[in-house]
C-alpha atoms as a PDB file:
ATOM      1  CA  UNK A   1      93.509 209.182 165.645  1.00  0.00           C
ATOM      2  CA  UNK A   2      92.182 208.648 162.359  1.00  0.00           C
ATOM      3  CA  UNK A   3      92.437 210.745 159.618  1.00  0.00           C
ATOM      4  CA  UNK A   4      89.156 210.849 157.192  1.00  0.00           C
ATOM      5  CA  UNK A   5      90.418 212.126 153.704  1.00  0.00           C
ATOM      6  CA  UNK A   6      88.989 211.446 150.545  1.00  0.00           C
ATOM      7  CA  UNK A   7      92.340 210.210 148.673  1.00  0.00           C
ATOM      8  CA  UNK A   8      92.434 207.378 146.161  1.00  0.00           C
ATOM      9  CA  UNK A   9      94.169 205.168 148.839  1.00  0.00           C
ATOM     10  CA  UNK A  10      91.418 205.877 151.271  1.00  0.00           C
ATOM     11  CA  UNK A  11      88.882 204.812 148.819  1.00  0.00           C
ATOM     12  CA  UNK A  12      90.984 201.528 148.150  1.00  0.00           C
ATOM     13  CA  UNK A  13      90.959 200.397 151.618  1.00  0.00           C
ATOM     14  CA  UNK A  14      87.437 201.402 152.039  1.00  0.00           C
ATOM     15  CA  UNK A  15      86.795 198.928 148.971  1.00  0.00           C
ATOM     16  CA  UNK A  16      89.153 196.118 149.840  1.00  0.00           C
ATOM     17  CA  UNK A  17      87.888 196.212 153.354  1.00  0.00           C
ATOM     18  CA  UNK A  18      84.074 195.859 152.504  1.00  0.00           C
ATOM     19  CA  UNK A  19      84.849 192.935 149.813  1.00  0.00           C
ATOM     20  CA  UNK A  20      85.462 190.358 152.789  1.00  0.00           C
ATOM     21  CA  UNK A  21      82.147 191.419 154.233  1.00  0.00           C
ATOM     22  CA  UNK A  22      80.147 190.789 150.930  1.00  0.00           C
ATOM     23  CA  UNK A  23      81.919 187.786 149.963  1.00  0.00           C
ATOM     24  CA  UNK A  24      80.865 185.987 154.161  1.00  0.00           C
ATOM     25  CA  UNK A  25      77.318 187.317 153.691  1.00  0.00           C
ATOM     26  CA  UNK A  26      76.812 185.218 150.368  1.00  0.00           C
ATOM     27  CA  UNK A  27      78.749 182.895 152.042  1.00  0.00           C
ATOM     28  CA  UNK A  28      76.389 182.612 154.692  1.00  0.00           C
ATOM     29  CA  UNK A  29      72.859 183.182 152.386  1.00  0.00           C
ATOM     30  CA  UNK A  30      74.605 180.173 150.234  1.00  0.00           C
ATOM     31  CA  UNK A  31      74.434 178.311 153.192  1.00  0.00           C
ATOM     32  CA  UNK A  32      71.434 179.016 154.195  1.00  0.00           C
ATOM     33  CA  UNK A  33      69.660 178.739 151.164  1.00  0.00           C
ATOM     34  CA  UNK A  34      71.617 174.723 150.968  1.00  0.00           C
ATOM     35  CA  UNK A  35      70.314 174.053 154.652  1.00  0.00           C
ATOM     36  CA  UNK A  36      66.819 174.830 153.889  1.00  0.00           C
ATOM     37  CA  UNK A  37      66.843 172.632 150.655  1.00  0.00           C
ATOM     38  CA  UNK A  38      67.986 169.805 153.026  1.00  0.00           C
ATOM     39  CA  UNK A  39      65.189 170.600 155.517  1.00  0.00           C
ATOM     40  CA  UNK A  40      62.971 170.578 152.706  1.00  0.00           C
ATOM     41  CA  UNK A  41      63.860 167.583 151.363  1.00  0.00           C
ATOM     42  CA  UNK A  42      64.190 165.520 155.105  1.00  0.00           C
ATOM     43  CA  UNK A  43      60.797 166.938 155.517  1.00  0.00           C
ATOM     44  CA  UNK A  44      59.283 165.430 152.962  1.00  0.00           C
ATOM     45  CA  UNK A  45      60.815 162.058 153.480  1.00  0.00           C
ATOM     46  CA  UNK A  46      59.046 162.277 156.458  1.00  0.00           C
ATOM     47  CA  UNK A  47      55.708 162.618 155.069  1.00  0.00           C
ATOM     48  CA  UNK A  48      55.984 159.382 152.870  1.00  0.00           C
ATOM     49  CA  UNK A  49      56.356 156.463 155.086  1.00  0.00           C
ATOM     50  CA  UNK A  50      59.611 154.795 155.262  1.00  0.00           C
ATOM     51  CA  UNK A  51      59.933 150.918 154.350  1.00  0.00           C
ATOM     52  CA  UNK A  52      63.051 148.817 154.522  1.00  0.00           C
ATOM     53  CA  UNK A  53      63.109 147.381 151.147  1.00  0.00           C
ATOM     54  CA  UNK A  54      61.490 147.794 147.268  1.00  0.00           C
ATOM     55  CA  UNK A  55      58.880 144.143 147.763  1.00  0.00           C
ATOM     56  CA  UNK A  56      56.229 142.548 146.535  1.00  0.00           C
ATOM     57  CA  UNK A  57      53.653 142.874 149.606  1.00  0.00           C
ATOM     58  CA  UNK A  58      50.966 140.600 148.147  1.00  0.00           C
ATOM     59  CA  UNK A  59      49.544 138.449 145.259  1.00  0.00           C
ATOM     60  CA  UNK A  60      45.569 138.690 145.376  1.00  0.00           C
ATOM     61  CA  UNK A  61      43.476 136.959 143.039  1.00  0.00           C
ATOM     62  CA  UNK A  62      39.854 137.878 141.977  1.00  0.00           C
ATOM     63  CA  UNK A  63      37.309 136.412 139.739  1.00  0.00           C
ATOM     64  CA  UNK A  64      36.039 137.915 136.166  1.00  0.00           C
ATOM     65  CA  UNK A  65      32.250 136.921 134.836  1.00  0.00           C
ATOM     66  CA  UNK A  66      32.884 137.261 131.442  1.00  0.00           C
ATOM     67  CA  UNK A  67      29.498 136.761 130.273  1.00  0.00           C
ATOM     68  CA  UNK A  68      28.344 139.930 132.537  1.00  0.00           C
ATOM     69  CA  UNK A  69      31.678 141.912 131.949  1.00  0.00           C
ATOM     70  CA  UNK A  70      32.646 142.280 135.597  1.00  0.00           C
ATOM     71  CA  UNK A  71      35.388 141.248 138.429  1.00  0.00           C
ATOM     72  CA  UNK A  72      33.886 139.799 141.592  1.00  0.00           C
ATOM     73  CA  UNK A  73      36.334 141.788 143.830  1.00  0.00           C
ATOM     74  CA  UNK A  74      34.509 140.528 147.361  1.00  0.00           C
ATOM     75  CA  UNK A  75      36.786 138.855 149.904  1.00  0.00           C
ATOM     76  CA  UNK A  76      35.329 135.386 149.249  1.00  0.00           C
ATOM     77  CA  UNK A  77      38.418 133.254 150.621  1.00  0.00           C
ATOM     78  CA  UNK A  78      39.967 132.685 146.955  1.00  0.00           C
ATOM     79  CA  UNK A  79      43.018 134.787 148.393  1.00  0.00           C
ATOM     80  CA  UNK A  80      43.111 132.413 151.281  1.00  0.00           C
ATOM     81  CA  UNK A  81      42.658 128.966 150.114  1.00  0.00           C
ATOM     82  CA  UNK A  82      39.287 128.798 151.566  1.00  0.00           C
ATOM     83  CA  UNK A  83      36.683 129.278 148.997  1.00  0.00           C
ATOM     84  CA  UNK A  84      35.227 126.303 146.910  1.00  0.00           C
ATOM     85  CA  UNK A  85      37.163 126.552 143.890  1.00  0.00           C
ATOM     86  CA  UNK A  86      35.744 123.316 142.121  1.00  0.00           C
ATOM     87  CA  UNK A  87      34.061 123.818 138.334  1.00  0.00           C
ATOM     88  CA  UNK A  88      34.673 127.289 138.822  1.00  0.00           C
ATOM     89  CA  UNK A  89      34.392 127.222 134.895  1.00  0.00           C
ATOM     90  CA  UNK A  90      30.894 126.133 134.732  1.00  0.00           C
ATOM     91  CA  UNK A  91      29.802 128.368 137.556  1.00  0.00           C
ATOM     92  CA  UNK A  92      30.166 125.757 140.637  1.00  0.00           C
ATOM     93  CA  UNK A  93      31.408 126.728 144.271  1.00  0.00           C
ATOM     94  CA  UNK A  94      32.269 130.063 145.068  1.00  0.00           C
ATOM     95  CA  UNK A  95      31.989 131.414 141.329  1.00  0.00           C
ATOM     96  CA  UNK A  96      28.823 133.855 141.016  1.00  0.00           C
ATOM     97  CA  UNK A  97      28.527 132.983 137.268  1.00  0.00           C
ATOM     98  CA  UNK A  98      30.863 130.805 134.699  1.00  0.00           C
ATOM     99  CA  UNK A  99      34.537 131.692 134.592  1.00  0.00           C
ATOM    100  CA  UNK A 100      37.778 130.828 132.886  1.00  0.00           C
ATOM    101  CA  UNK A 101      39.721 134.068 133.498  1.00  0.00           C
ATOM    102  CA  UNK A 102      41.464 135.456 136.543  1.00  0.00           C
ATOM    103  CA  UNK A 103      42.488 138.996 137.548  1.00  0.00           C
ATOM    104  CA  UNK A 104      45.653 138.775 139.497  1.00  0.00           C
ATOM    105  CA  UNK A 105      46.503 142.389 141.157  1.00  0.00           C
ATOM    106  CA  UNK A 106      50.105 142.382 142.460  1.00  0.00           C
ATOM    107  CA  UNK A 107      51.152 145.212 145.382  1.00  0.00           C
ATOM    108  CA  UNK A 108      53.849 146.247 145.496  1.00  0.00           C
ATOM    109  CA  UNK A 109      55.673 149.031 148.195  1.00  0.00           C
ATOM    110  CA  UNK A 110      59.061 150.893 147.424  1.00  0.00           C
ATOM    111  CA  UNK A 111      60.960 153.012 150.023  1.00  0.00           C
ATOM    112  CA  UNK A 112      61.695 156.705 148.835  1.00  0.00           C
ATOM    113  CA  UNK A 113      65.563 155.987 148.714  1.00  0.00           C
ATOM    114  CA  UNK A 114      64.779 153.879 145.457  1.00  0.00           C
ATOM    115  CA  UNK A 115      63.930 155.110 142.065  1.00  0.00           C
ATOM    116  CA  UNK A 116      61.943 152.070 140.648  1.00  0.00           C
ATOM    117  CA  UNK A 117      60.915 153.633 137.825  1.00  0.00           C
ATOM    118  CA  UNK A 118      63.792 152.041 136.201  1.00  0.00           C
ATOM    119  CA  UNK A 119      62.513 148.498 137.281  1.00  0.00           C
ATOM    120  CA  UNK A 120      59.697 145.951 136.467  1.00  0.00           C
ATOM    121  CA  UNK A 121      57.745 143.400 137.461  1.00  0.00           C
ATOM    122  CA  UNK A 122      56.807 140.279 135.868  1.00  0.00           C
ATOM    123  CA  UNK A 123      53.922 137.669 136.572  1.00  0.00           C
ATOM    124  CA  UNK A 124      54.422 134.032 135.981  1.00  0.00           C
ATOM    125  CA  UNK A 125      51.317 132.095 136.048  1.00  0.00           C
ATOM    126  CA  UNK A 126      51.193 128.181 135.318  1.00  0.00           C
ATOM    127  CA  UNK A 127      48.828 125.564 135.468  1.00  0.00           C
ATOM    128  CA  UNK A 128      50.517 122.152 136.271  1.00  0.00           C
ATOM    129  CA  UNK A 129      53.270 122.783 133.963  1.00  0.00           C
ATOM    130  CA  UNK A 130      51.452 124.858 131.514  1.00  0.00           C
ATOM    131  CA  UNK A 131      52.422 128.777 131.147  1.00  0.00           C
ATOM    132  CA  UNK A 132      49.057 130.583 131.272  1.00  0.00           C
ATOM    133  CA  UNK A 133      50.981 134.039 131.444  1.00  0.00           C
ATOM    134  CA  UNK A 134      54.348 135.716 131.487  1.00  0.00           C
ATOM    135  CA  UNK A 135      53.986 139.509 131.883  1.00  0.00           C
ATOM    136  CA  UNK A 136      56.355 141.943 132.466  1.00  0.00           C
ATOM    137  CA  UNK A 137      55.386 145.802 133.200  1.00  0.00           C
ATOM    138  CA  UNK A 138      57.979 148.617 133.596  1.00  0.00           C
ATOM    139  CA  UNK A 139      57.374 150.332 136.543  1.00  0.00           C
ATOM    140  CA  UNK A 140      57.811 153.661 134.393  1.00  0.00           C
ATOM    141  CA  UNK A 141      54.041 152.879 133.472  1.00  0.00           C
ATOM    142  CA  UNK A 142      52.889 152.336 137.300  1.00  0.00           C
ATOM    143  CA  UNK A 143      52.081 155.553 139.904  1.00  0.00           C
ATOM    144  CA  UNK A 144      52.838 154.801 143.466  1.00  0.00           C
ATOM    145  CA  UNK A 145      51.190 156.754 145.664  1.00  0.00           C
ATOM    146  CA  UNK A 146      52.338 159.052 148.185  1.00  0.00           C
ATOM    147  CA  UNK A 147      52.734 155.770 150.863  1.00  0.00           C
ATOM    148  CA  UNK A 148      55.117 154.125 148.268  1.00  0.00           C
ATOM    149  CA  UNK A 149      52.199 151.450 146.961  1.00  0.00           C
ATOM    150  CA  UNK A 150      51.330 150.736 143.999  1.00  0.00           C
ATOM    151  CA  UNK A 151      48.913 147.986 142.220  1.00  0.00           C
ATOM    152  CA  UNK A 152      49.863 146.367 139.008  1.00  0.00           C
ATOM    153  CA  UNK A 153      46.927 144.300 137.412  1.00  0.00           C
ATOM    154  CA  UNK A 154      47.124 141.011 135.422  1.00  0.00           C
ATOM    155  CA  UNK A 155      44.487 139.030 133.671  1.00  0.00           C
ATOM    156  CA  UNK A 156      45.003 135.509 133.376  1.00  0.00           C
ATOM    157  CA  UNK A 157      42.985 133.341 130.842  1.00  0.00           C
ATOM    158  CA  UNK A 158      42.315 129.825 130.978  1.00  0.00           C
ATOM    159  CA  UNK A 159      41.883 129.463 134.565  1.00  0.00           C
ATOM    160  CA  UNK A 160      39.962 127.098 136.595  1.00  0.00           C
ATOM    161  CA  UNK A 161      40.528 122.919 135.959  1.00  0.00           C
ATOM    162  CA  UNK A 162      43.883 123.066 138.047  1.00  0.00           C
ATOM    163  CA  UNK A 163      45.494 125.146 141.145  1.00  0.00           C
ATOM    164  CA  UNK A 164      47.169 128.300 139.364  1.00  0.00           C
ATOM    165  CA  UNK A 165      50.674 129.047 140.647  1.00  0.00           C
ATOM    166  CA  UNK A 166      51.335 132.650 140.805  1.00  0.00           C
ATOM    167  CA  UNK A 167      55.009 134.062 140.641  1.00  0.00           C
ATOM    168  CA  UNK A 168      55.540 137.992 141.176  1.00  0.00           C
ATOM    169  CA  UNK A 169      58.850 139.108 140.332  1.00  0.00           C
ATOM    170  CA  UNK A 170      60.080 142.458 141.145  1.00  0.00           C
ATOM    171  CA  UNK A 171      63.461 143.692 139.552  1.00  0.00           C
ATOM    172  CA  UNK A 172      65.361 146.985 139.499  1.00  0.00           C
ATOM    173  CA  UNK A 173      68.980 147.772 138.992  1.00  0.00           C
ATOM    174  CA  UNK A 174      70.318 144.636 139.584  1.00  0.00           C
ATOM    175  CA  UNK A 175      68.316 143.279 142.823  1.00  0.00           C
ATOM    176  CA  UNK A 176      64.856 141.650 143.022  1.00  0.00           C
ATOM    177  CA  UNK A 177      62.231 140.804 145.274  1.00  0.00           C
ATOM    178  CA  UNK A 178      59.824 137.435 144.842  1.00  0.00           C
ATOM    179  CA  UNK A 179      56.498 136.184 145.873  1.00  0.00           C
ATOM    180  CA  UNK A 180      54.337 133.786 144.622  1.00  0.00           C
ATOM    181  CA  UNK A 181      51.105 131.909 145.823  1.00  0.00           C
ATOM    182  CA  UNK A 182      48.747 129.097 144.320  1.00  0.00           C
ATOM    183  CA  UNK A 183      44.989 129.609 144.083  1.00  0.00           C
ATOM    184  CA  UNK A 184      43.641 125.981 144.237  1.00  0.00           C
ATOM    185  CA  UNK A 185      41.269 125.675 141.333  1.00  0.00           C
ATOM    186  CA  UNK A 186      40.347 121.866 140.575  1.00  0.00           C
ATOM    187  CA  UNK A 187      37.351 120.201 138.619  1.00  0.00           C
ATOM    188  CA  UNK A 188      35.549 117.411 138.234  1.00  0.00           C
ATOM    189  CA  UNK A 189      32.878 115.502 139.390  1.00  0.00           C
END
C-alpha cells in the first residue's frame, strides 16, 4: 500500500517524477509544431507548378513605331519566320508604320527548388557580325510569378536591313541555360 505523507522526499519524487512528463510533451508539441512547418511548406510547393530545370522558354520579337510611340504586339508571324520582313525600316511588308527598333521579350521559367535571384540573363543581338546589343539583367530586378515565369524585356535599335540573331543567356550559380533565334529582316529592292 502506499503511504501519502507530505515529507520533503515525497515532494521530491512527486517533482522528479512529473519532469519526464513535461520534458515528452514539449517533446512532442516540438514535433508537432516542425511537422506542420513541413506540411506547410510541401503544401505550398504544390501550389506553384513544378518544372525540371531554371530555362529560357522563348525568345519573341515585336515591332516598335517610333514615330507613333507604340509596340505592335499582334501575332503577325515575325516570331515564326513568316511575316514579310523586307524594308521593314521604311514601313514595307508586315511593318504598320517605319521601324528601326525591336522589342525582344525573353521568358523565362524557374522551378521553386532554385533561388534565381542570384542569377541573370543576358541578350546578345547581332546583325551579320555587328553587336546591336549586349544586355545583362540580374534577376534580383525581375518578379516571377506564382507559376515560376517571368518576362524580361529588351529593346534593340538599329534593326531591320539584315536577319537579327537573338542569343538569351540564362546564368545562376554556376550553370546556364541558352536559346537563341533569328528574325529574318532583309532590304532592298
Amino acid at each position: 500500500m502506499y503511504r501519502v505523507s507530505s515529507s520533503r522526499l515525497d515532494v521530491r519524487c512527486n517533482r522528479s517524477a512529473r519532469a519526464p512528463s513535461r520534458a515528452r510533451i514539449r517533446s512532442v508539441l516540438e514535433y508537432t509544431v516542425i511537422l506542420l512547418l513541413c506540411a506547410a511548406t510541401a503544401s505550398a510547393e504544390e501550389q506553384r507548378p513544378s518544372h525540371e530545370k531554371l530555362e529560357v522558354r522563348a525568345i519573341r520579337a515585336y515591332f516598335y513605331y517610333p514615330t507613333h510611340g507604340i509596340f505592335d504586339f499582334e501575332e503577325n508571324g515575325l516570331n515564326d519566320g513568316t511575316a514579310a520582313l523586307r524594308n521593314v525600316v521604311s514601313g514595307g511588308g508586315a511593318a504598320k508604320h517605319a521601324t528601326g527598333t525591336t522589342l525582344v521579350m525573353v521568358e523565362l521559367t524557374s522551378p521553386p527548388s532554385h533561388d534565381v535571384r542570384r542569377g541573370s540573363i543576358e541578350l546578345v543581338a547581332l546583325e551579320d557580325d555587328r553587336e546591336l546589343l549586349r544586355s545583362k539583367v540580374p534577376l534580383a530586378l525581375i518578379t516571377s510569378g506564382a507559376d515560376g515565369m517571368a518576362t524580361v524585356p529588351f529593346i534593340v535599335h538599329g534593326t531591320g536591313c539584315a536577319k537579327l540573331k537573338l542569343f538569351a543567356t540564362l546564368e545562376w550559380e554556376g550553370s546556364r541555360a541558352d536559346r537563341s533565334t533569328a528574325i529574318p529582316f532583309h532590304c532592298g529592292e
